[in-house]
C-alpha atoms as a PDB file:
ATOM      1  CA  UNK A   1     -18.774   4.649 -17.113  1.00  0.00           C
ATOM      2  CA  UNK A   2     -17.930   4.128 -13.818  1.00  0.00           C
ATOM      3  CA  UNK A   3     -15.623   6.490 -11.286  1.00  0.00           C
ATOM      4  CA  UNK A   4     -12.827   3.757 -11.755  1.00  0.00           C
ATOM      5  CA  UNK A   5     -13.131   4.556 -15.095  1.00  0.00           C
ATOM      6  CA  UNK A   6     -13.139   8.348 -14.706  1.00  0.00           C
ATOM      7  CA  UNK A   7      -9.559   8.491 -12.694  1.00  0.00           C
ATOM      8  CA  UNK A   8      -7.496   6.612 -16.047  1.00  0.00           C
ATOM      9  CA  UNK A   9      -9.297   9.372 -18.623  1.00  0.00           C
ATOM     10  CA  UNK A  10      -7.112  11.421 -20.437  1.00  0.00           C
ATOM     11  CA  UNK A  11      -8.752  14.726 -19.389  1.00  0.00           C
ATOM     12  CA  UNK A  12      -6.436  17.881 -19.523  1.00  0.00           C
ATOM     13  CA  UNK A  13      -5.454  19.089 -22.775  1.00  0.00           C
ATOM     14  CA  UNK A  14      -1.472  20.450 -21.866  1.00  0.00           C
ATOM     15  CA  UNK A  15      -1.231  22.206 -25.623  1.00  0.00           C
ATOM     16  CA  UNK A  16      -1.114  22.456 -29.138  1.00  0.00           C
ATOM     17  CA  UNK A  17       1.189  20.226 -31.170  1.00  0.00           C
ATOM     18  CA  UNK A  18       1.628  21.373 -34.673  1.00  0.00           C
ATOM     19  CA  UNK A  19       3.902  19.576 -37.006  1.00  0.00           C
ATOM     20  CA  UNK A  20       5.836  19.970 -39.841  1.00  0.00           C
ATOM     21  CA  UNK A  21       2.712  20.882 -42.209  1.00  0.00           C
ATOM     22  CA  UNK A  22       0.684  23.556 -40.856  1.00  0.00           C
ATOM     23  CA  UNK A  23      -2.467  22.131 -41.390  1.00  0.00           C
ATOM     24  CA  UNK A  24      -0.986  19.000 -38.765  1.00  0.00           C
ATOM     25  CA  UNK A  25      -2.398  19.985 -35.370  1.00  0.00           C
ATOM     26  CA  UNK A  26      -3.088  17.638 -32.611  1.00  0.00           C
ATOM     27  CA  UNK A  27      -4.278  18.563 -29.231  1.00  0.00           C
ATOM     28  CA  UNK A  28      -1.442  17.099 -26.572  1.00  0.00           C
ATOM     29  CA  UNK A  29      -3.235  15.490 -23.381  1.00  0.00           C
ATOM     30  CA  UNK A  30      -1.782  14.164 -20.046  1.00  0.00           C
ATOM     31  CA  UNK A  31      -3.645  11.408 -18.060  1.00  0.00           C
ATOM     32  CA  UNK A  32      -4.903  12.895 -14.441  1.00  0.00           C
ATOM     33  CA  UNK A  33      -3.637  10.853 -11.460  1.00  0.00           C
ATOM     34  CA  UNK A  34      -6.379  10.207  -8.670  1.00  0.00           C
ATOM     35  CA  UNK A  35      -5.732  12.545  -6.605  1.00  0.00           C
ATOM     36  CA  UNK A  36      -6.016  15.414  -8.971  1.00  0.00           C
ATOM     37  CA  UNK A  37      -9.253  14.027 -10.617  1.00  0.00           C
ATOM     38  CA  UNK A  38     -10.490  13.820  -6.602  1.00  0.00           C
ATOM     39  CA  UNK A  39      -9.974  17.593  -6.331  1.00  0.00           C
ATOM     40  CA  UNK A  40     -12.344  18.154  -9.463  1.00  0.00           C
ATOM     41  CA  UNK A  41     -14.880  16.290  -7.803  1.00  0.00           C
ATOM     42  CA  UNK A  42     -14.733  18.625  -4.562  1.00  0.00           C
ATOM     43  CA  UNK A  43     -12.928  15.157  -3.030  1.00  0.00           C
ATOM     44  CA  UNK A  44      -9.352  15.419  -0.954  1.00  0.00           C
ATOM     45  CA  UNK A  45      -8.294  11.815  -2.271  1.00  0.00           C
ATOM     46  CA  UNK A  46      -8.850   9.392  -4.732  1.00  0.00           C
ATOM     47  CA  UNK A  47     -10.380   7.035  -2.057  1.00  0.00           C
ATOM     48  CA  UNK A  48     -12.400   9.738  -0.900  1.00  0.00           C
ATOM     49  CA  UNK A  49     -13.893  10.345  -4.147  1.00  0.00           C
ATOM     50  CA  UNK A  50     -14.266   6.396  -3.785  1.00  0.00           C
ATOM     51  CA  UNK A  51     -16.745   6.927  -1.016  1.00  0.00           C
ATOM     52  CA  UNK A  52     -18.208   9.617  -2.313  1.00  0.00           C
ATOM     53  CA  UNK A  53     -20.047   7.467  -4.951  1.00  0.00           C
ATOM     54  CA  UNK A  54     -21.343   5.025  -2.192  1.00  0.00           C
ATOM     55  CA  UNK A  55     -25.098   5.757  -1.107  1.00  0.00           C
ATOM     56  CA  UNK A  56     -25.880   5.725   2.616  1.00  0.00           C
ATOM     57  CA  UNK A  57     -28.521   3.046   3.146  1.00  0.00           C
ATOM     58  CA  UNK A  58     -30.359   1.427   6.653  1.00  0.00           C
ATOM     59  CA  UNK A  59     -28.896  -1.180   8.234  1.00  0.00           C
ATOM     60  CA  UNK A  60     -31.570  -3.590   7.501  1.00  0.00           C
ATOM     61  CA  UNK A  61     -31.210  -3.011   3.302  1.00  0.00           C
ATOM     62  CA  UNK A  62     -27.273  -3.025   4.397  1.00  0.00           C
ATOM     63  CA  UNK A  63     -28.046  -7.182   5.727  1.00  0.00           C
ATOM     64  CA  UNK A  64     -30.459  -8.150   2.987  1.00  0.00           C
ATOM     65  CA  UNK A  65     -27.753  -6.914  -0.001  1.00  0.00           C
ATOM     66  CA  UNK A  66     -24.928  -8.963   2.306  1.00  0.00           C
ATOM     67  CA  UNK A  67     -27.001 -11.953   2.541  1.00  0.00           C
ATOM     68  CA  UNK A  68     -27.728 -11.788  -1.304  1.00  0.00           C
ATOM     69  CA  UNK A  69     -24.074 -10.965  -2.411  1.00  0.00           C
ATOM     70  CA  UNK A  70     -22.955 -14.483  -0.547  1.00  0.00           C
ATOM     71  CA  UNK A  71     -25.477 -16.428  -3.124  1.00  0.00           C
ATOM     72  CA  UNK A  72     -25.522 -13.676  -6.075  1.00  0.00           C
ATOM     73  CA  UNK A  73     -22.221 -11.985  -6.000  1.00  0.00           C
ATOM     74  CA  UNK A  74     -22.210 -11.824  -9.799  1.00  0.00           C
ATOM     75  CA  UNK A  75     -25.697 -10.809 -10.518  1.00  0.00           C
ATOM     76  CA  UNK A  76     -26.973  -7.342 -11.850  1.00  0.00           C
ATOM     77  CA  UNK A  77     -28.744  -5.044  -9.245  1.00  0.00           C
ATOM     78  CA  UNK A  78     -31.678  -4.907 -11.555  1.00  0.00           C
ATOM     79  CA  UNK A  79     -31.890  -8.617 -11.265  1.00  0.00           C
ATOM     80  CA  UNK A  80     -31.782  -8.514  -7.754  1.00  0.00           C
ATOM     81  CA  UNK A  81     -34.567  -6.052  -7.646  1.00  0.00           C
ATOM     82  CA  UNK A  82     -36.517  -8.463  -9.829  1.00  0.00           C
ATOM     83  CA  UNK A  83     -35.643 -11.431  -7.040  1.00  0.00           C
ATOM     84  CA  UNK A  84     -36.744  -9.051  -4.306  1.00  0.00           C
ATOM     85  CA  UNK A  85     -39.936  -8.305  -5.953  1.00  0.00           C
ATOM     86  CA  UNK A  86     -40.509 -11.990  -6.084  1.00  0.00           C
ATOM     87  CA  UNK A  87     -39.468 -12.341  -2.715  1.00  0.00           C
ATOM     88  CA  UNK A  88     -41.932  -9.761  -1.721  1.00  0.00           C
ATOM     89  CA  UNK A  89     -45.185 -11.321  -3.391  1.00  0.00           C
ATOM     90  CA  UNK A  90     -44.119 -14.618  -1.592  1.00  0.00           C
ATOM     91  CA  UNK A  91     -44.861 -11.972   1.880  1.00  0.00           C
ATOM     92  CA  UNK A  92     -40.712 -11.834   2.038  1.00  0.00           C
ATOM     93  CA  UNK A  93     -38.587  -8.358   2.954  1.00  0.00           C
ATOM     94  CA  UNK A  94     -41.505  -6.110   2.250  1.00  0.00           C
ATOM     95  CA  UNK A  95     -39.446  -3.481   4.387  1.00  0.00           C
ATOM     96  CA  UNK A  96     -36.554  -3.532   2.076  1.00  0.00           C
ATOM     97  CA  UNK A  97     -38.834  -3.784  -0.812  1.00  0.00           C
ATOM     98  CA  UNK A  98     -40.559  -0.238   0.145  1.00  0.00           C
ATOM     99  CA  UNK A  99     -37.350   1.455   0.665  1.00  0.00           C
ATOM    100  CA  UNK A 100     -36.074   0.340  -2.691  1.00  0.00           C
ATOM    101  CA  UNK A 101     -39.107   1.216  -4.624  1.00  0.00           C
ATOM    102  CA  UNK A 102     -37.951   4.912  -2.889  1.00  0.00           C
ATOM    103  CA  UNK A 103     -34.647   4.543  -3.248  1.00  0.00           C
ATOM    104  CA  UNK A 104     -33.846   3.019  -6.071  1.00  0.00           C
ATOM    105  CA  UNK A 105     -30.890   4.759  -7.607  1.00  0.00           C
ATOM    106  CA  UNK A 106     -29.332   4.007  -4.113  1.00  0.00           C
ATOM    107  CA  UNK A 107     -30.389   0.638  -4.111  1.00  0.00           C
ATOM    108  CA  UNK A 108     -28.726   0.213  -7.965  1.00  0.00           C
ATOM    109  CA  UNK A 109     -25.668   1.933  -6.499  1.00  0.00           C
ATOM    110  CA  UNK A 110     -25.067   0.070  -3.562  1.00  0.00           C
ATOM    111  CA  UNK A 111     -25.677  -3.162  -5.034  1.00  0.00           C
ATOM    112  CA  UNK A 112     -22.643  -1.973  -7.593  1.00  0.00           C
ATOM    113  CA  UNK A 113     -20.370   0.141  -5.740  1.00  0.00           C
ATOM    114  CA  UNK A 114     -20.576  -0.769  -2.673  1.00  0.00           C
ATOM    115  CA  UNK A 115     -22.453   1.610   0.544  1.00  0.00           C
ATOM    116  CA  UNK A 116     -22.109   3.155   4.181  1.00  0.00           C
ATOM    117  CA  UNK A 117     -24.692   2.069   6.739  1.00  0.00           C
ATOM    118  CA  UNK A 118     -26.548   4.809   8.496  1.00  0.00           C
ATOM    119  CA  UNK A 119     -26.083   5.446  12.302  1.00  0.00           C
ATOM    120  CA  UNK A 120     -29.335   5.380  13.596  1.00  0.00           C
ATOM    121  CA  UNK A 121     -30.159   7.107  16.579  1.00  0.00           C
ATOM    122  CA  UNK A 122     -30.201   5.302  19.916  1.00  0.00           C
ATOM    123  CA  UNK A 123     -31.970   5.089  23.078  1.00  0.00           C
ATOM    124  CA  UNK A 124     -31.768   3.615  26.649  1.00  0.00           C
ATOM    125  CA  UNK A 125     -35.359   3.120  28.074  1.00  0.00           C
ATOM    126  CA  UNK A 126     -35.544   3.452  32.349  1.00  0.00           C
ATOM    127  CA  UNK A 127     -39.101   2.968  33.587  1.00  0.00           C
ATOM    128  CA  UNK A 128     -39.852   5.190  35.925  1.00  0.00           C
ATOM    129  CA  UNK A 129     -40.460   3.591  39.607  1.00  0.00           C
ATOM    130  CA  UNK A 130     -41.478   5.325  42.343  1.00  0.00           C
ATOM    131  CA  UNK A 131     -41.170   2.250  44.951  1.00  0.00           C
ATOM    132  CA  UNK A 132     -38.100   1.495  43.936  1.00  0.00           C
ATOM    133  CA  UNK A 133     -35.177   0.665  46.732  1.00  0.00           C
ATOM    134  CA  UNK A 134     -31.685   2.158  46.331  1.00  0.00           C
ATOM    135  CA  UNK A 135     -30.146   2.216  43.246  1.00  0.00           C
ATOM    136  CA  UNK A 136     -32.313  -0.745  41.201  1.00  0.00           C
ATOM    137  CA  UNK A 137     -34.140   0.011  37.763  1.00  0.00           C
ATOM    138  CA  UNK A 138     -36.353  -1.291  35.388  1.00  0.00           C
ATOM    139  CA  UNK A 139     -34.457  -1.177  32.050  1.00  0.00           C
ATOM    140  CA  UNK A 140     -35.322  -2.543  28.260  1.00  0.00           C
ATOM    141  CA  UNK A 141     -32.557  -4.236  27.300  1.00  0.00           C
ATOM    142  CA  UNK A 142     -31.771  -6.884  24.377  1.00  0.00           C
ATOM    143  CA  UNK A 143     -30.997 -10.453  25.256  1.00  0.00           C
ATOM    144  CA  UNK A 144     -29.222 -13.114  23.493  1.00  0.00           C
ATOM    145  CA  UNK A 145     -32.431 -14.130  21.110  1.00  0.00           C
ATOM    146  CA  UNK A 146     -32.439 -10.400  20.097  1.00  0.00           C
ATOM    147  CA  UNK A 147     -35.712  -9.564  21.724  1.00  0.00           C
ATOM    148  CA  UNK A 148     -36.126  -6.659  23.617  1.00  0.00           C
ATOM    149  CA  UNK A 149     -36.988  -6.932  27.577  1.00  0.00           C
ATOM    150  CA  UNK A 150     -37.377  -5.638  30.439  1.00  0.00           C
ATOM    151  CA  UNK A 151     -34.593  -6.361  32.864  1.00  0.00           C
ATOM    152  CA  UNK A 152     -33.510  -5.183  36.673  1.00  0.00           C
ATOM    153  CA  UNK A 153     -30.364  -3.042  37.077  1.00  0.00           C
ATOM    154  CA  UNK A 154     -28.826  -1.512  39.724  1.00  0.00           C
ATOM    155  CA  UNK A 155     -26.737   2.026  39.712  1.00  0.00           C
ATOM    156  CA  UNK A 156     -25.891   3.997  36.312  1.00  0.00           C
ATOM    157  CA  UNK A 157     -23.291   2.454  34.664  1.00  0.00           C
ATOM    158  CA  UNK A 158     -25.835   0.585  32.497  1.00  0.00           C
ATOM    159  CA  UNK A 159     -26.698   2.998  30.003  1.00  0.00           C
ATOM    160  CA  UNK A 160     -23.021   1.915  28.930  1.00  0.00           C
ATOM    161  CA  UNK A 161     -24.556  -1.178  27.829  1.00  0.00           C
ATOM    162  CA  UNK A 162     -25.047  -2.180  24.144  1.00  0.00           C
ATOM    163  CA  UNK A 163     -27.384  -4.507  25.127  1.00  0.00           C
ATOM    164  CA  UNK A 164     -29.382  -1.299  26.323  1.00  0.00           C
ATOM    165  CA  UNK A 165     -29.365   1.360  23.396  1.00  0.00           C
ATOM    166  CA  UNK A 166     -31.568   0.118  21.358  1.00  0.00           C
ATOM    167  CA  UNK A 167     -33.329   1.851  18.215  1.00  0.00           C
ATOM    168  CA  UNK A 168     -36.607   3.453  17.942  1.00  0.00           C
ATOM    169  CA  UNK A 169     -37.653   0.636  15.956  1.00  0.00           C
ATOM    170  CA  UNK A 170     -36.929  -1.865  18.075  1.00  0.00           C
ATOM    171  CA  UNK A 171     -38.250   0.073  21.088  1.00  0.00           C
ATOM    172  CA  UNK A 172     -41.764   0.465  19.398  1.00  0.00           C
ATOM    173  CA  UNK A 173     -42.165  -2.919  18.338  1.00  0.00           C
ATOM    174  CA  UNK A 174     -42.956  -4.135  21.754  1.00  0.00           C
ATOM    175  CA  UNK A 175     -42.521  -1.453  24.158  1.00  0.00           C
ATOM    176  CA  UNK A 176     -44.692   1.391  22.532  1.00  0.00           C
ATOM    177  CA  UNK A 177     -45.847   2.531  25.752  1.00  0.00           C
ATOM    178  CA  UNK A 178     -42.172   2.431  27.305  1.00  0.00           C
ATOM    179  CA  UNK A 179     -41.355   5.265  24.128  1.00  0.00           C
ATOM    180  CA  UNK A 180     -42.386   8.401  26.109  1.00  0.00           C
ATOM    181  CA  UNK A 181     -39.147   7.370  28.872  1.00  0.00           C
ATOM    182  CA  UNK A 182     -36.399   7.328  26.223  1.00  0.00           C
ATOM    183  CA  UNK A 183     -33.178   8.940  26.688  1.00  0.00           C
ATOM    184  CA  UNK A 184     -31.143   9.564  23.560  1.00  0.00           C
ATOM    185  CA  UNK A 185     -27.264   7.967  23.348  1.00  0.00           C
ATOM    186  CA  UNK A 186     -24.622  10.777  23.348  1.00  0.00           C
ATOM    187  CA  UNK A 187     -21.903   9.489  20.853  1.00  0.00           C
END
C-alpha cells in the first residue's frame, strides 16, 4: 500500500451504532482528510508527508534514474536494478551500481516515489602563490566541457562563481594535490 493509499483509509472509528436488535452493532468510521493523517505521521501537511516518503539520494544516482525514466518510465524498480546490473557487467555505472547494492530500499523508493538530491558540500580551490602581482590568482574552475582547470583570476569576487565551487569529487579527480587549499562554500 502506498502513502496515497494511506490518506483515503477509513481510519478513526467515531462510535458505536447499534440498531434495532441488540445483537446489531456496527462500528461507525469517518475517512481522515490529508492533513489530519499528516499529523499522525509527525508531518504538518499532506504534501509534507508526501516528501517525507522520498529518500535523499546523490546527484549522480539522481541523473542515471532521470535518464532511465525518459526510456523506462513504466518499468518496475526491480527491473531497473536488473538493467543496471547488466549495465554494470558491460563496465557501465559501476558508481551507481555500488550505491544501490547499499542502498537499495532507497533506490526501490526513489525509482517509485519519486526523491530529493543531496547538497553536497562545496569548495573553491586558490593555489597559493607567493610571486604573485596584485590581486591575480590561480583558481580551479570548471569550463564549458565540464573539466576542471586551472584558470587566472584577479580580486575576490570569484569565489562567487559556480564555475568555481566545485565538489570534493570533482576536485580529487584531477587536482588531488590542489585538495589540501580548499575553502568550503558558506550557503
Amino acid at each position: 500500500m502506498n502513502i496515497n493509499e494511506v490518506l483515503y483509509l477509513p481510519v478513526k472509528r467515531e462510535g458505536l451504532n447499534i440498531g434495532p436488535d441488540k445483537f446489531f452493532c456496527k462500528h461507525r468510521y469517518r475517512t481522515l482528510d490529508g492533513d489530519e493523517v499528516a499529523s499522525s505521521f509527525k508531518a504538518k501537511t499532506k504534501k509534507e508527508l508526501l516528501d517525507q516518503q522520498k529518500p535523499e539520494i546523490p546527484r549522480f544516482v539522481a541523473n542515471w534514474i532521470e535518464d532511465q525514466k525518459q526510456s523506462f518510465d513504466d518499468s518496475s524498480a526491480i527491473d531497473m536494478y536488473e538493467n543496471l546490473t547488466l549495465d554494470n557487467h558491460g563496465g557501465y555505472y559501476h558508481d551507481v551500481w555500488l550505491w544501490a547494492i547499499d542502498h537499495h530500499n532507497d533506490f526501490v523508493f526513489a525509482w517509485t516515489y519519486g526523491y530529493t538530491v543531496k547538497k553536497e558540500k562545496l569548495y573553491t580551490v586558490e593555489i597559493p602563490n607567493p610571486n604573485a602581482l596584485g590581486t591575480e590568482v590561480f583558481v580551479l574552475a570548471k569550463n564549458s566541457f565540464e573539466q576542471i582547470v586551472m584558470t587566472k583570476k584577479f580580486g575576490s569576487d570569484w569565489k562567487k562563481g559556480v564555475v568555481h565551487q566545485l565538489t570534493k569529487k570533482e576536485i580529487r579527480k584531477d587536482f588531488d594535490w590542489a585538495w589540501q587549499f580548499r575553502e568550503e562554500v558558506a550557503e
